[in-house]
Protein backbone atom coordinates (compact mmCIF):
# COMPACT_ATOMS: atom_id res chain seq x y z
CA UNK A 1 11.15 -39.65 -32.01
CA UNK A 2 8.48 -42.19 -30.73
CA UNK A 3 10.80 -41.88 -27.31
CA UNK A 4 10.29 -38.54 -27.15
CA UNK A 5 6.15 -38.86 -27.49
CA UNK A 6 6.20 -41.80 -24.62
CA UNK A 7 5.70 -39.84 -21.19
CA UNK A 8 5.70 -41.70 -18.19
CA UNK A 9 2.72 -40.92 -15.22
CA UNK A 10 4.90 -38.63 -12.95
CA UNK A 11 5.81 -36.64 -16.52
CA UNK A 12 2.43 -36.46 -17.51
CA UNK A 13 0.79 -35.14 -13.64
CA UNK A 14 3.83 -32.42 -13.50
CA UNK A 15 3.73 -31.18 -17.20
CA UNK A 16 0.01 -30.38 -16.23
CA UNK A 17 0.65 -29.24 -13.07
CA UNK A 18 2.98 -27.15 -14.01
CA UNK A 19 0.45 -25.60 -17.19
CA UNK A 20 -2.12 -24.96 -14.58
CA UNK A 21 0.12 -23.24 -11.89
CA UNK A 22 1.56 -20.73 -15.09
CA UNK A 23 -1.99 -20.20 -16.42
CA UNK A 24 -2.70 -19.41 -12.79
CA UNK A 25 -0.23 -17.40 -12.13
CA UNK A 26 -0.53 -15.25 -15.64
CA UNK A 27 -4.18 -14.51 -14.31
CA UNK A 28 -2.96 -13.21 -11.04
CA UNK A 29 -0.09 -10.96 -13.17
CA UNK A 30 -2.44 -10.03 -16.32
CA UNK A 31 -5.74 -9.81 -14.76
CA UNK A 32 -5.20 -8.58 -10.79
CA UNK A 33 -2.06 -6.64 -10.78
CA UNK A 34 -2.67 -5.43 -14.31
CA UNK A 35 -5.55 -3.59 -13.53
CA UNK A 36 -5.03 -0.53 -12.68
CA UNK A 37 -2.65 -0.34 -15.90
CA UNK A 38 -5.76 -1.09 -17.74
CA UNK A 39 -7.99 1.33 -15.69
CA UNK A 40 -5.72 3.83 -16.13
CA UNK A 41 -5.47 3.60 -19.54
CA UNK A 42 -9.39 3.62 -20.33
CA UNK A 43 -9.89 6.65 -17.42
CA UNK A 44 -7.84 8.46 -20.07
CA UNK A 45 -9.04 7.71 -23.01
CA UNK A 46 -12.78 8.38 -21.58
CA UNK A 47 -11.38 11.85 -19.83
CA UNK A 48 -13.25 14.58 -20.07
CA UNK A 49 -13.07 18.26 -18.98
CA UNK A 50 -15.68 18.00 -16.69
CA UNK A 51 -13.71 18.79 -13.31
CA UNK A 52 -15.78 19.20 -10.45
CA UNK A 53 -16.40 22.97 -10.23
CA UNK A 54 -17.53 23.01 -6.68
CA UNK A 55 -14.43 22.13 -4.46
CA UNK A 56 -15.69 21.23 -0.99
CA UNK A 57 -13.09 22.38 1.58
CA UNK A 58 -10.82 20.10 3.10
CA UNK A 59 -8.74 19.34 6.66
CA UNK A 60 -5.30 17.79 5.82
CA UNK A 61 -4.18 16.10 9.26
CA UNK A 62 -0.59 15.24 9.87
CA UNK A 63 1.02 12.39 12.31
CA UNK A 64 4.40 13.73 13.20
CA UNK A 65 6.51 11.90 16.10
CA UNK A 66 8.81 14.44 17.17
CA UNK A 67 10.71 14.56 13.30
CA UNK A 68 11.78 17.76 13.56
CA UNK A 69 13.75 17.93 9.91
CA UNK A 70 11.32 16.10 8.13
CA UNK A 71 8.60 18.78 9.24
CA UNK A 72 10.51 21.51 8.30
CA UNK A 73 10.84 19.74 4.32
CA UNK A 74 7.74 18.51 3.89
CA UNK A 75 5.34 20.81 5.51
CA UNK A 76 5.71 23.43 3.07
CA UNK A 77 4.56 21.28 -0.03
CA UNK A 78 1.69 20.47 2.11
CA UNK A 79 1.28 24.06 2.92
CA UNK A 80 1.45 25.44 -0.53
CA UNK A 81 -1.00 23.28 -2.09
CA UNK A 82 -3.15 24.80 -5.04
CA UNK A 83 -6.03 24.53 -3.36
CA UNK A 84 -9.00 27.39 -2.30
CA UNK A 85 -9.82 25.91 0.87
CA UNK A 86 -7.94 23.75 3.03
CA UNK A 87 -6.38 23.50 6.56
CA UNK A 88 -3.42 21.52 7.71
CA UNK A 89 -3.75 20.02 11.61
CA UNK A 90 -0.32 18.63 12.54
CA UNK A 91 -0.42 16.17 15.45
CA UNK A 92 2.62 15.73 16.76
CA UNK A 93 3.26 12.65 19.66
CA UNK A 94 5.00 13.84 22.01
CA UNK A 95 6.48 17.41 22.64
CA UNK A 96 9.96 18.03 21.34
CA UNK A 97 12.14 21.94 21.37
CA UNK A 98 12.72 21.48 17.75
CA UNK A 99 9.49 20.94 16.08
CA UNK A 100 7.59 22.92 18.24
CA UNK A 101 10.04 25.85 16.92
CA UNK A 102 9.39 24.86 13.41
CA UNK A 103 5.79 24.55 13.94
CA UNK A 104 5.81 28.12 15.40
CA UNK A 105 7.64 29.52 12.51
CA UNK A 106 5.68 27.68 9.78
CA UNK A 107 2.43 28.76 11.58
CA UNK A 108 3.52 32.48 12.08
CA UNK A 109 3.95 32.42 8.09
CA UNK A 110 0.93 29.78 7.16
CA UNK A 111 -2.54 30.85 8.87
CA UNK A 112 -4.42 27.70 7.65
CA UNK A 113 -1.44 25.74 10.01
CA UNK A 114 -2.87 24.46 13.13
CA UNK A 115 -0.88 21.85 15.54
CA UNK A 116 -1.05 20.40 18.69
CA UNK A 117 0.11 17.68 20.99
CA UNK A 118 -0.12 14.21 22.04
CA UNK A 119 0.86 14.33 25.86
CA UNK A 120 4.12 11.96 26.04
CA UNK A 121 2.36 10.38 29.70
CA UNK A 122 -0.72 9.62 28.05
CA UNK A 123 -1.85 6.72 29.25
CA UNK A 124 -3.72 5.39 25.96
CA UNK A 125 -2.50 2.21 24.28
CA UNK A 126 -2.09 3.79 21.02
CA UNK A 127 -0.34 7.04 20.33
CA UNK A 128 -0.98 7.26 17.01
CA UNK A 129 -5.03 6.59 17.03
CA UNK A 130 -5.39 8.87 19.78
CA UNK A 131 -3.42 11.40 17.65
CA UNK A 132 -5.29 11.31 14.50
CA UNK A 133 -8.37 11.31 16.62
CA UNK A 134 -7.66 14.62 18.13
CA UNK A 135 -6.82 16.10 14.58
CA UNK A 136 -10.29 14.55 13.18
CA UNK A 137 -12.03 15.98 16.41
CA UNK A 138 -10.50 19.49 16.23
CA UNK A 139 -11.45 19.43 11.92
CA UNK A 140 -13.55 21.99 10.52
CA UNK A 141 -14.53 20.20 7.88
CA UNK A 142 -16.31 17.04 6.30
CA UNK A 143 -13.52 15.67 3.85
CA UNK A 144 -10.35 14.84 5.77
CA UNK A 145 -6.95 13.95 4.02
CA UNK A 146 -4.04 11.83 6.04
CA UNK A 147 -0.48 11.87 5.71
CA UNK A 148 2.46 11.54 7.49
CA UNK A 149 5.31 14.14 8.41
CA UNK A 150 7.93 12.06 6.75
CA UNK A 151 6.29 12.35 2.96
CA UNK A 152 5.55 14.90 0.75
CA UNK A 153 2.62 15.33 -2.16
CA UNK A 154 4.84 15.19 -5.59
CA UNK A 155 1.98 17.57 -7.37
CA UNK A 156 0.39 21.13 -5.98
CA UNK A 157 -2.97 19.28 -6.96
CA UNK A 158 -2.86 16.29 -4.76
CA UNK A 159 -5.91 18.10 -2.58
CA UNK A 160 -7.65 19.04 -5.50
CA UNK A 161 -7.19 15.02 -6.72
CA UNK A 162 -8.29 13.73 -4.33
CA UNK A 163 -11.34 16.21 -3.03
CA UNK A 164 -12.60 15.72 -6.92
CA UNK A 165 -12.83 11.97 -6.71
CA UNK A 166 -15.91 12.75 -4.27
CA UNK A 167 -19.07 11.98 -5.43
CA UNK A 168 -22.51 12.07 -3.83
CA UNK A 169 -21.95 8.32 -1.95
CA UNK A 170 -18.62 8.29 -1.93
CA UNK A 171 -17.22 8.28 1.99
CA UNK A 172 -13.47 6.78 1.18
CA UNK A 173 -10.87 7.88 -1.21
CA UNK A 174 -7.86 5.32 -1.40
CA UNK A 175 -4.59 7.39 -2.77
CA UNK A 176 -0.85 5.29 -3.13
CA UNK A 177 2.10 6.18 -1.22
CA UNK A 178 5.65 5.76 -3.11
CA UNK A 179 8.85 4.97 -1.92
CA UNK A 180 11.85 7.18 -2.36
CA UNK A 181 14.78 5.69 -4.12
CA UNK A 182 17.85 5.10 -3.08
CA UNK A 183 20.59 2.76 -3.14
CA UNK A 184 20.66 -1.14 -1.53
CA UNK A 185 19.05 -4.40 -1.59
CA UNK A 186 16.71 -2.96 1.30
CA UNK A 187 15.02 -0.35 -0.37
CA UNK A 188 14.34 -2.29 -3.57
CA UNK A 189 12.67 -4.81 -1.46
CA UNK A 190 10.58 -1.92 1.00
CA UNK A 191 9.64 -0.43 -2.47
CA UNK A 192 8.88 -4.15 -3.78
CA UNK A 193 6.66 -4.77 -0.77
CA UNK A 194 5.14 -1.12 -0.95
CA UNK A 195 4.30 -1.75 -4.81
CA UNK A 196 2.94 -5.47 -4.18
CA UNK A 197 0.09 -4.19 -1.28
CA UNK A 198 -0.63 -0.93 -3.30
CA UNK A 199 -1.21 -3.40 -6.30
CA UNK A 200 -3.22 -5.32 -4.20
CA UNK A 201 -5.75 -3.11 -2.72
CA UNK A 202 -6.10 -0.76 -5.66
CA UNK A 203 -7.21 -3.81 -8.08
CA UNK A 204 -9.30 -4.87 -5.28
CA UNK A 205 -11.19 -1.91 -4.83
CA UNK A 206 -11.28 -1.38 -8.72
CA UNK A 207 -13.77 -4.52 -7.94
CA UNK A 208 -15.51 -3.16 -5.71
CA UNK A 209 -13.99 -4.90 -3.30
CA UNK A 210 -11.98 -2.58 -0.89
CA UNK A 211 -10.38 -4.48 1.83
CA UNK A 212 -7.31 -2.21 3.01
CA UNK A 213 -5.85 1.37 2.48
CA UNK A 214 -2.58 3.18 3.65
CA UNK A 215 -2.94 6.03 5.91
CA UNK A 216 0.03 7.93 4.77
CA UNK A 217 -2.37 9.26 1.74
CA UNK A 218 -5.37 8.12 2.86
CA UNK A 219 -9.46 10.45 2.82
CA UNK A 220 -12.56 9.58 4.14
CA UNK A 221 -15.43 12.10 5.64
CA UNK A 222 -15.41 12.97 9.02
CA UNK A 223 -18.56 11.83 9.52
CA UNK A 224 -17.92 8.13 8.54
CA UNK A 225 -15.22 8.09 11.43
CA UNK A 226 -18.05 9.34 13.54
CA UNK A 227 -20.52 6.84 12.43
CA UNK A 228 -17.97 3.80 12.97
CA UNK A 229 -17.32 5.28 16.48
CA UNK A 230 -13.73 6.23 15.57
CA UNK A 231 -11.07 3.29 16.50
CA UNK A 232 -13.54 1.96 19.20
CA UNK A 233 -13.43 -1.90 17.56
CA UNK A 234 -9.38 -2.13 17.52
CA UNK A 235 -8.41 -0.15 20.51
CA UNK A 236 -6.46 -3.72 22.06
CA UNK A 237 -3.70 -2.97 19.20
CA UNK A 238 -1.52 0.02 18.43
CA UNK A 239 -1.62 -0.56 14.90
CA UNK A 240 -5.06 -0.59 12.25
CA UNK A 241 -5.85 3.34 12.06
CA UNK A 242 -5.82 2.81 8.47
CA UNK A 243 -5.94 -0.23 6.63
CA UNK A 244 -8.00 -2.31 10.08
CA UNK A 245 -10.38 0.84 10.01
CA UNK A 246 -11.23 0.79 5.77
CA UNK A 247 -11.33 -2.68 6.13
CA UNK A 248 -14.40 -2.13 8.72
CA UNK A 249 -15.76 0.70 6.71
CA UNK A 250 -15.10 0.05 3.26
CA UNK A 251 -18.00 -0.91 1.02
CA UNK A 252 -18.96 -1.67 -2.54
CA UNK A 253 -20.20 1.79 -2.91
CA UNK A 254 -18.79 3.92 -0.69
CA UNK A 255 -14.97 3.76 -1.84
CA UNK A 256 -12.65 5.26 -4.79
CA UNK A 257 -9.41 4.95 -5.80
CA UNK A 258 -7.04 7.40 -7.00
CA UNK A 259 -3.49 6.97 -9.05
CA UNK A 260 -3.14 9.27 -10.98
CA UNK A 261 0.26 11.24 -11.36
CA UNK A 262 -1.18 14.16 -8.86
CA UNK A 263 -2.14 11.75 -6.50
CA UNK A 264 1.07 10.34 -5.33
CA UNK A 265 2.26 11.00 -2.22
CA UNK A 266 6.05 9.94 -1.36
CA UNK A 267 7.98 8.73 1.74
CA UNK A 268 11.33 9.00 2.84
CA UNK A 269 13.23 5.85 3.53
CA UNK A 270 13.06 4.34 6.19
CA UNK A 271 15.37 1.57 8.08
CA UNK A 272 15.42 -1.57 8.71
CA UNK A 273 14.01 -2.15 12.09
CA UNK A 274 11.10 0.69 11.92
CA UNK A 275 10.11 -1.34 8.37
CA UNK A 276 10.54 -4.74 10.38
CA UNK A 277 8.04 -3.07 13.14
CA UNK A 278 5.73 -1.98 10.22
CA UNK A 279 5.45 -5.37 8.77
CA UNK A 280 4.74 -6.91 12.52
CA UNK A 281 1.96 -4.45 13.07
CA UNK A 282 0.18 -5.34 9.57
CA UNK A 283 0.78 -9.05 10.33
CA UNK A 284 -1.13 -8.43 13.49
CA UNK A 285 -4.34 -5.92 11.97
CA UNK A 286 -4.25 -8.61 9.09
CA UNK A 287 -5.76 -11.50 11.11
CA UNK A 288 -8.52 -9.36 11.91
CA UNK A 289 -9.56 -8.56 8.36
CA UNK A 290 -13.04 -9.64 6.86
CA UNK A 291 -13.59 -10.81 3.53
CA UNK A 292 -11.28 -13.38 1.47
CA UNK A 293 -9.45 -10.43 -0.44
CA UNK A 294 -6.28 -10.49 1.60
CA UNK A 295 -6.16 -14.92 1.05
CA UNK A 296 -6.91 -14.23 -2.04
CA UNK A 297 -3.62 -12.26 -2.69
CA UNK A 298 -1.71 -14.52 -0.66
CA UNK A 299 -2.51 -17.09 -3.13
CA UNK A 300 -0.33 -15.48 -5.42
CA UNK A 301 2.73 -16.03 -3.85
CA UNK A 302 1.64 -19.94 -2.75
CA UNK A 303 0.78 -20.35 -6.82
CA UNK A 304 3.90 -19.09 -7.47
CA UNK A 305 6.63 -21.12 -5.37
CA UNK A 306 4.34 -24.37 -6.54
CA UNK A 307 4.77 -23.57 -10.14
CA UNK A 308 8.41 -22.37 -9.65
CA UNK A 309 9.30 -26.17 -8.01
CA UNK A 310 7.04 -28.08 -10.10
CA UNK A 311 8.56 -26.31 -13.20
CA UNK A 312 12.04 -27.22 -12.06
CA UNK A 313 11.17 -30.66 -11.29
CA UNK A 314 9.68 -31.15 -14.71
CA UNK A 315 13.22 -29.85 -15.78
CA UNK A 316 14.94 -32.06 -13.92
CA UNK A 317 13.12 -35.56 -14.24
CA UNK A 318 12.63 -35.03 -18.12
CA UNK A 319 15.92 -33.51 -19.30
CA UNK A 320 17.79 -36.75 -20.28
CA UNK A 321 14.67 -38.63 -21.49
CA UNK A 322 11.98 -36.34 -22.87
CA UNK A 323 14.55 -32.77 -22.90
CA UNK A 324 11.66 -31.34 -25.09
CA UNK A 325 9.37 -30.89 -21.96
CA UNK A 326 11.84 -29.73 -20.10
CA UNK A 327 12.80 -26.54 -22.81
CA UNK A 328 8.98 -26.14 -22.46
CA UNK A 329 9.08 -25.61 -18.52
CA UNK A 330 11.87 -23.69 -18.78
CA UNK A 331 10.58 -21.22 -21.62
CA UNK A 332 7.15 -21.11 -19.03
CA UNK A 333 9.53 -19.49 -16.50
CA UNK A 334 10.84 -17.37 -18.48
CA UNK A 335 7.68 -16.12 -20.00
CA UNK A 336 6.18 -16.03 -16.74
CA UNK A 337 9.22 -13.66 -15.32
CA UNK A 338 8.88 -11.78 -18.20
CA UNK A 339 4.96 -10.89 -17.92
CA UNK A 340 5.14 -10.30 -14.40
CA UNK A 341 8.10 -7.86 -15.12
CA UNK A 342 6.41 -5.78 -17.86
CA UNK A 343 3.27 -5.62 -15.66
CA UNK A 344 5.31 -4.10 -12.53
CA UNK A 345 7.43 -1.71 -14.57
CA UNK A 346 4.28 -0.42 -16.21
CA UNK A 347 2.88 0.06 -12.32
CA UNK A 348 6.17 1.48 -10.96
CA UNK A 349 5.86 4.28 -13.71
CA UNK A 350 2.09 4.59 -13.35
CA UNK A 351 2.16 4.91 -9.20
CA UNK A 352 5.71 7.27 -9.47
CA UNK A 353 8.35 4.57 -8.00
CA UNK A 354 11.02 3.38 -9.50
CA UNK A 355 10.85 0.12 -11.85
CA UNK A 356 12.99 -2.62 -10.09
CA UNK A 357 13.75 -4.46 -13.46
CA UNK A 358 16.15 -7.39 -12.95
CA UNK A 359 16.09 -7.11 -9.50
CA UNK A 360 12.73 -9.07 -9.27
CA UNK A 361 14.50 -12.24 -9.62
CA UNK A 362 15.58 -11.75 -6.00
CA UNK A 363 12.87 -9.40 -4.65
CA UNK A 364 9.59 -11.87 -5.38
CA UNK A 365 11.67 -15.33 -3.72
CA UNK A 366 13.19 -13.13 -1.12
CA UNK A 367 9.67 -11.28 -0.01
CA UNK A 368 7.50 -14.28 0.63
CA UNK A 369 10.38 -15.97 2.70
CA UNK A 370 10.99 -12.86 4.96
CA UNK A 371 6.91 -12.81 5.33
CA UNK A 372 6.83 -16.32 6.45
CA UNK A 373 9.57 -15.27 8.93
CA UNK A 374 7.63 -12.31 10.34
CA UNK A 375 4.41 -14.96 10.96
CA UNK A 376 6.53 -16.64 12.92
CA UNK A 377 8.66 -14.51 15.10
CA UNK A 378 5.04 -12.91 16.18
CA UNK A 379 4.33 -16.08 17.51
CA UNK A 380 7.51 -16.26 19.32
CA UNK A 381 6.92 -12.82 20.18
CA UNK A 382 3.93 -12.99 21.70
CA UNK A 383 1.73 -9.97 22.64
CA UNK A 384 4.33 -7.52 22.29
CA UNK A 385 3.36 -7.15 19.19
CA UNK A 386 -0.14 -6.10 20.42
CA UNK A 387 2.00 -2.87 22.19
CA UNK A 388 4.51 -2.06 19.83
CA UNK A 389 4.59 1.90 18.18
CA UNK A 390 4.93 2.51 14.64
């Protein structure tokens, strides 16, 4: 017994590095990413009937490029929202036969349907800012909603959700985008990846501290694009017409978040080389971000592989003479594991996507390593990346 109370130096600096990497690490998973569990939770218990009466109208605009099926499934949801007042500008880059015929059809039978074109010549660096700049210029009205052509709202009330989260300074609404499911090691780690940013920019703005958004269920007033001169400060870059442009805009005061069921909007799957391209383009608008948000949730993962080796080296260097400290890192890795899971379960089922369960084992040592790997093949890449279309 006394052997088992002696602890040599190195057993006595990992045992406490190892504490203060879990503590760490349970503050990240109980206190960050639990947040908008705990938000949720007290939004509903404080809910009242008091709905805003007054629903302002509201211009839904639509990046398509040239997806002709995915306009002719999703456009209808968007079309058949229960909402009063709304109109829905598709912009669609580039001209293609078959969704200009479904755009025509959809228009003869919706009359609050407008669409137009991004000219496929156009010499402007980004398609896709120039596109959602001529929807925003040819709006009617103050509150603008943005999507994409490959998702679809998941209630009839996502307008109304969103338009009611408007108050007298609010400018910025920040809604979460889901991930369908489907089957494969991919999609679990796209939806892991999804879950993880939407997790980190909701808490953050539940701060008051909005750093990012994502522009496939993205609203802010027409007026604030106005007053920020549009995409005038990141016109170098293709990518940053949403989460580059809230992180100019956002403020304290000016931004809300909404996540609740009506809210969600989903996506189709994607593959892997237009995800690759995504995560490339956010890499790139990243390193123009202000604020310490962004390192602050990059912590997490750092945190995280430092606890994971200093718990298995206290394993390892204490099993044969003090085994009692090593049960004790081990049950910290479990506990950890299983903290972290019942907080991102909870989320997957708050935010509509489906709980990854098991699979995290994988997902949260895979996801960091394939980050690191995107850092560097931009550098080997070069300024490509600065001209690349997502």
């Amino acid at each position: 017994m006394t052997e088992l109370l002696t602890f040599s130096t190195i057993e006595i600096y990992l045992t406490g590095i190892t504490l203060l990497l879990f503590v760490i690490q349970l503050m990240y998973n109980l206190i960050t990413y639990a947040r908008p569990l705990r938000f949720s939770k007290k939004k509903n218990q404080s809910e009242t009937s008091t709905k805003n009466t007054h629903l302002p109208p509201v211009s839904v605009i639509i990046y398509a490029r040239g997806d002709a099926e995915s306009l002719r499934t999703n456009l209808p949801i968007f079309l058949s929202q229960d909402y009063p007042n709304y109109e829905v500008i598709v912009v669609n880059d580039g001209e293609d036969t078959d969704s200009e015929d479904i755009l025509k059809i959809l228009s003869n039978k919706y009359e609050h349907l407008y669409y137009t074109y991004v000219p496929v010549d156009t010499q402007y660096l980004s398609h896709k800012k120039l596109a959602l700049t001529m929807g925003i210029k040819a709006a009617k009205n103050d509150i603008l909603l943005f999507s994409e052509a490959n998702c679809q709202p998941l209630s009839p009330k996502w307008i109304e959700t969103m338009a009611n989260s408007y108050i007298s300074n609010t400018d910025i609404c920040l809604g979460f985008c889901a991930y369908q499911k489907d089957k494969g090691f991919l999609n679990k780690l796209i939806s892991y990846d999804n879950l993880l940013n939407g997790l980190q920019y909701v808490s953050s703005a539940l701060i008051q501290h909005p750093f990012s958004g994502n522009g496939r269920n993205l609203s802010y007033r027409r007026n604030l694009f106005f007053a920020h001169k549009g995409y005038s400060k990141s016109l170098n870059i293709h990518a940053g017409a949403d989460d580059l442009f809230i992180n100019e805009s956002a403020t304290r005061r000016n931004t809300q978040v909404v996540f609740s069921p009506e809210s969600i909007i989903r996506i189709e799957n994607c593959d892997y080389l237009s995800w690759k391209e995504m995560k490339i383009s956010h890499a790139v608008t990243q390193q123009f971000f202000r604020g310490s948000s962004l390192a602050f949730h990059k912590l997490y993962h750092v945190t995280f592989f430092l606890f994971l080796i200093a718990a298995l080296s206290t394993i390892f260097i204490c099993v044969f003479k003090n085994w009692l400290i090593s049960i004790v890192a081990g049950l910290l890795i479990i506990v950890r594991f299983i903290i972290k899971a019942s907080v991102f379960r909870k989320s997957s089922l708050l935010l509509q996507q489906k709980p990854l369960c098991l699979s995290l084992l994988i997902l949260e040592l895979v996801l960091p390593i394939y980050n690191m790997y995107i850092r560097i093949y931009r550098i080997f890449r070069g300024k490509l990346d600065y001209t690349s279309r997502i």
